[in-house]
Protein backbone atom coordinates (compact mmCIF):
# COMPACT_ATOMS: atom_id res chain seq x y z
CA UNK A 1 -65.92 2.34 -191.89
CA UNK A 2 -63.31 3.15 -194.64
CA UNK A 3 -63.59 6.22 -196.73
CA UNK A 4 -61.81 6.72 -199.97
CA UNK A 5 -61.72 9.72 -202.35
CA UNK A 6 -65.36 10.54 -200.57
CA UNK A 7 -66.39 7.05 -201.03
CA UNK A 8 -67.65 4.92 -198.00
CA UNK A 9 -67.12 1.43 -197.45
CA UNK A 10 -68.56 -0.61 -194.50
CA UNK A 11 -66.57 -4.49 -193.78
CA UNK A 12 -67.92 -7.39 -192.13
CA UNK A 13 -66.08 -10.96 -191.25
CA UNK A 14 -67.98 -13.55 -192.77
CA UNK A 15 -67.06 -16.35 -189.83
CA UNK A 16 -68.27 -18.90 -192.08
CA UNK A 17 -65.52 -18.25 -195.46
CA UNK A 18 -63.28 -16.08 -192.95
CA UNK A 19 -63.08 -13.32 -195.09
CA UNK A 20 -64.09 -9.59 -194.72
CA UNK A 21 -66.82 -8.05 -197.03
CA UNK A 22 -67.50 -4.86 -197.95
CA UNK A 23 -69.55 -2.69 -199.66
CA UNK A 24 -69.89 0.80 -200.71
CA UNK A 25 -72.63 2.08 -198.52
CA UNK A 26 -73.03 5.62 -200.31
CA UNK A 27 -74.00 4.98 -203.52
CA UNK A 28 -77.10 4.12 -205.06
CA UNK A 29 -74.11 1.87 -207.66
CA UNK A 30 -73.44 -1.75 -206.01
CA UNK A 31 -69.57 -1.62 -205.04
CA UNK A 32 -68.53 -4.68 -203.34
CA UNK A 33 -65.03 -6.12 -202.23
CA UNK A 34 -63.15 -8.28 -200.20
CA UNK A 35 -60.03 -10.08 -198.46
CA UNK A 36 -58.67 -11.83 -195.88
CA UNK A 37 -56.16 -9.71 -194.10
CA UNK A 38 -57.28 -6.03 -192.99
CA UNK A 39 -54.52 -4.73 -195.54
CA UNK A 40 -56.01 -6.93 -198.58
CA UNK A 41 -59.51 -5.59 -197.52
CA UNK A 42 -58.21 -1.76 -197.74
CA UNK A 43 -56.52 -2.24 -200.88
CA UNK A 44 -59.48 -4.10 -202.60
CA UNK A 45 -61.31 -0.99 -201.12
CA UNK A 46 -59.62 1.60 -202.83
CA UNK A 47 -59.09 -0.58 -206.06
CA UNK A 48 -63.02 -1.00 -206.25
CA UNK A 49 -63.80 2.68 -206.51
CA UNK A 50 -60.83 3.03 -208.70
CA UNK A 51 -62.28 0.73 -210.90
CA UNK A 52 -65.84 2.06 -210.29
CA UNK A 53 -64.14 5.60 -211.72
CA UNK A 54 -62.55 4.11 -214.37
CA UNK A 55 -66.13 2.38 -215.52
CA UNK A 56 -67.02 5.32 -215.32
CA UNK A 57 -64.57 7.23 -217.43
CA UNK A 58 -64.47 4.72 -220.19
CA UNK A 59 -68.51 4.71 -220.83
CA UNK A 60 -68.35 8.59 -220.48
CA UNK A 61 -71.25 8.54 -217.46
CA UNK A 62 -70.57 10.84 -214.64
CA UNK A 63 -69.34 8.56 -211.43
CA UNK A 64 -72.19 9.41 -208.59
CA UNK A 65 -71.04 12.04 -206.20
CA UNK A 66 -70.67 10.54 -202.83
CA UNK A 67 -73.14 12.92 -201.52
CA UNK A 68 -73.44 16.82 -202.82
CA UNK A 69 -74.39 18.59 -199.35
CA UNK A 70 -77.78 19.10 -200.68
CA UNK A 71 -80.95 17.42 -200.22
CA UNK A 72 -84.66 17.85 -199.91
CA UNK A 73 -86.81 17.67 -196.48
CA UNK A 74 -90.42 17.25 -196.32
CA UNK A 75 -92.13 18.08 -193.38
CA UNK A 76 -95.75 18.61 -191.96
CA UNK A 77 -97.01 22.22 -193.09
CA UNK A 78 -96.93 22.33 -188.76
CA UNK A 79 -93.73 21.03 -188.47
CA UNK A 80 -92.40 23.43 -191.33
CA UNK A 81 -93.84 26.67 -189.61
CA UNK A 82 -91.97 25.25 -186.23
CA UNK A 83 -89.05 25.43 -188.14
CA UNK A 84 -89.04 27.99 -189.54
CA UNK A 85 -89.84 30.16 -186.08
CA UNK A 86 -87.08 28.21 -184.15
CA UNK A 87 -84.97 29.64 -187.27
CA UNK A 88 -86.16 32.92 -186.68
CA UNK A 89 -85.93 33.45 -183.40
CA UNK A 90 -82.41 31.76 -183.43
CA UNK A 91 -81.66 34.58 -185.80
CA UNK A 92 -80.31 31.82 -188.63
CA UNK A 93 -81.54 30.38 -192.12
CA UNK A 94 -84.08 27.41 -191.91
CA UNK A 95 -81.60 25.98 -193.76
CA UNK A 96 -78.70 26.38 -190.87
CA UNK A 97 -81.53 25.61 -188.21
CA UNK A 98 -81.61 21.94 -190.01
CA UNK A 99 -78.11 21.63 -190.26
CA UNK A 100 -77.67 22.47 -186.55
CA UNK A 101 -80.73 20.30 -185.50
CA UNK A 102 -79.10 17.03 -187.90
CA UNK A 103 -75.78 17.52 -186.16
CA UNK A 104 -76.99 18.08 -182.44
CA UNK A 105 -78.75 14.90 -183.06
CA UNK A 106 -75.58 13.28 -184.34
CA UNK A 107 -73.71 14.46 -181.31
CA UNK A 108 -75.93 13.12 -179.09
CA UNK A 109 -75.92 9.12 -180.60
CA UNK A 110 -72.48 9.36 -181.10
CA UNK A 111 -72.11 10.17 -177.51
């Protein structure tokens, strides 16, 4: 993984044309790029969401935020009220009980 001014980009080696490929992996906006060296594939990287931005700029739409910290959850109505007492009785927001339960969950695949 590569990450550039908040921008994401995931590589593979295509075997078969022995070049890398990338993509921009979080943005609903198709950003693609590749090389054949792992400093070609960095630079085409950063020179894709540069150019992204500058598509951007010149056809006055807003570039998509790379992810704004804020999202919405549905759960069961049980699963909700769960929640929400697990919250309580940790003495935090539902909305820090989440947070904690998304990155204890992180911690643990990550290893």
């Amino acid at each position: 993984m590569m990450n550039y001014k908040g921008y994401i980009g995931r590589v593979e080696y295509d075997d078969e044309n022995h070049v890398f490929t990338g993509n921009v992996i979080n943005t609903r906006t198709v950003i693609t790029f590749q090389g054949s060296t792992v400093d070609e594939i960095e630079n085409e990287f950063r020179a894709s969401v540069e150019d992204y931005l500058e598509w951007c700029r010149e056809d006055g739409v807003e570039p998509e935020k790379p992810y704004s910290g804020k999202f919405n959850v549905r759960f069961s109505p049980e699963l909700h009220q769960q929640a929400a007492l697990g919250a309580k009785l940790l003495g935090i927001s539902l909305n820090s009980f989440v947070e904690k339960s998304v990155r204890d969950e992180l911690k643990v695949m990550n290893g």
